[in-house]
Protein backbone atom coordinates (compact mmCIF):
# COMPACT_ATOMS: atom_id res chain seq x y z
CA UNK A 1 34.14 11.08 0.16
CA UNK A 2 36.40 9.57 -2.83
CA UNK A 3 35.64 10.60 -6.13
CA UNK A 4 37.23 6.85 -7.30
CA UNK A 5 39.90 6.53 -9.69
CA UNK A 6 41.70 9.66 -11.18
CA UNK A 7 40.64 10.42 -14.43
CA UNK A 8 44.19 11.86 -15.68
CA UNK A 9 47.63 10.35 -15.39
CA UNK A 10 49.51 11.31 -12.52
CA UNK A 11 52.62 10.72 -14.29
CA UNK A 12 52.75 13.72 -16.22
CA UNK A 13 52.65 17.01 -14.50
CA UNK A 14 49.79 19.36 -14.02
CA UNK A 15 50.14 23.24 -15.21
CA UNK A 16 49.27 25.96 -12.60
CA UNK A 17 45.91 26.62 -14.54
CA UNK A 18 44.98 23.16 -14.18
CA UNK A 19 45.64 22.85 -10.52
CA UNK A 20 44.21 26.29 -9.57
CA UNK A 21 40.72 25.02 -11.79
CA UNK A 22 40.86 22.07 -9.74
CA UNK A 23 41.45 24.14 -6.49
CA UNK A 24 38.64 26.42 -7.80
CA UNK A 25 35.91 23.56 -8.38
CA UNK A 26 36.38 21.86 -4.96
CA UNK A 27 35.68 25.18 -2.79
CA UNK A 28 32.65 25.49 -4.97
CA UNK A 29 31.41 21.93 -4.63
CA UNK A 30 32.29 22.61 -0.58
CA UNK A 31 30.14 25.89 -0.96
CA UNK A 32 27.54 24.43 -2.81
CA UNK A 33 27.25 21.49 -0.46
CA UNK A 34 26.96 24.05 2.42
CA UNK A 35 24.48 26.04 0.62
CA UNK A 36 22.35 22.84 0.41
CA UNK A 37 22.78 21.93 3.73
CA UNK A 38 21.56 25.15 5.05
CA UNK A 39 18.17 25.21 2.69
CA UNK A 40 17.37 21.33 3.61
CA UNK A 41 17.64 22.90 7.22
CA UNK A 42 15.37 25.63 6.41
CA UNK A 43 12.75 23.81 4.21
CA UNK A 44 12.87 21.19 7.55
CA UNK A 45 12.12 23.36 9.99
CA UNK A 46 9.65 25.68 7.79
CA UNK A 47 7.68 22.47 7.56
CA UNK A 48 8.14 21.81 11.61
CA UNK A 49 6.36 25.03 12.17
CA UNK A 50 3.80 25.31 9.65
CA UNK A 51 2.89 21.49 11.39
CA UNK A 52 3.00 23.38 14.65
CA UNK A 53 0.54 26.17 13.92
CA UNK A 54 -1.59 23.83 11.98
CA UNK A 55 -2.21 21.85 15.13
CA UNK A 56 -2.46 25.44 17.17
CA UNK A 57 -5.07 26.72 15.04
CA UNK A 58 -6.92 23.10 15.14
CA UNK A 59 -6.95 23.44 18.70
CA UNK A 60 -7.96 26.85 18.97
CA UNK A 61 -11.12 26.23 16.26
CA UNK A 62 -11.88 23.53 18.55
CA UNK A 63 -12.17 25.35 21.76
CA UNK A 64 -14.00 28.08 19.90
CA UNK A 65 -16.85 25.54 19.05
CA UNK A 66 -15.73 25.57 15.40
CA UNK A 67 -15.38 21.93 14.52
CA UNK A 68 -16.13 21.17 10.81
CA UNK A 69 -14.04 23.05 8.25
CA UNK A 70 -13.01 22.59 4.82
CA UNK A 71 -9.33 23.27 4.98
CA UNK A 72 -6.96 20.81 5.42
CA UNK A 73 -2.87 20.23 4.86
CA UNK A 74 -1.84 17.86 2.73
CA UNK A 75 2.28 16.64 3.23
CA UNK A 76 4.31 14.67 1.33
CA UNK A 77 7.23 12.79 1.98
CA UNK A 78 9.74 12.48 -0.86
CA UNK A 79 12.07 9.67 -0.88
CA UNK A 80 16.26 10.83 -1.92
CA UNK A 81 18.50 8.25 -3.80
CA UNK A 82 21.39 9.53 -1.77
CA UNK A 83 24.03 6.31 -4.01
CA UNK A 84 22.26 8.09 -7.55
CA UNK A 85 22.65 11.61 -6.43
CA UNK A 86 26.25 11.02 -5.33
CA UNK A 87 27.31 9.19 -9.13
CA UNK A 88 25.36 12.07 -11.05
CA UNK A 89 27.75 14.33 -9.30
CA UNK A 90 30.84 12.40 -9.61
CA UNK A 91 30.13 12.36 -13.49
CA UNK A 92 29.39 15.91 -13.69
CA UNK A 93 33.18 16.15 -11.59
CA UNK A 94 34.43 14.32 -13.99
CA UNK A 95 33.01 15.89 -17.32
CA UNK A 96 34.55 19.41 -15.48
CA UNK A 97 37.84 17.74 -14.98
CA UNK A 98 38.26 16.39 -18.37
CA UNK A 99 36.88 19.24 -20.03
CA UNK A 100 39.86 21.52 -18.16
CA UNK A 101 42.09 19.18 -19.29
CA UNK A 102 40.96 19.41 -23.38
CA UNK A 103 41.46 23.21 -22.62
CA UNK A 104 45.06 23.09 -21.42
């Protein structure tokens, strides 16, 4: 992923704060990115088994003689703007970045 143009001049040299910041903020994005990853995986498969008991304990009522009940799971799908997502965080990069650079 490309974060598009650089929002400093690469003509003039960087201090050692400067770099290290930057250094600092892209293991955090990584990190952060990872972190997300993981819960999406867990929220994904929380839903895949509360889905697969639901069905169990439809089945179950079923063969019990218990047909009718007034319980039921409601789930909704929730559409991402992956393009939207990705710009908000490429500003919020960039408002880090120049905000380091009004410090040093």
């Amino acid at each position: 992923m490309t974060l598009g143009p650089l929002p400093w001049d690469m003509s003039k040299p960087f201090n050692k704060d400067c770099v290290a910041n930057l250094q600092d903020y892209n293991e955090e994005i990584r990190n952060v990115r990872e972190m997300c990853d993981v819960e999406c995986l867990k929220e994904k498969n929380m839903v895949r088994n509360i889905l697969t008991i639901w069905k169990e304990i439809k089945q179950l009522r079923e063969t019990q003689g218990f047909i009718a009940t007034n319980a039921k799971i409601l789930i909704y799908k929730e559409e991402t703007n992956f393009a939207k997502e990705d710009k908000q965080w490429q500003k919020r990069i960039k408002g880090h970045i120049s905000r380091a650079k009004k410090k040093n």
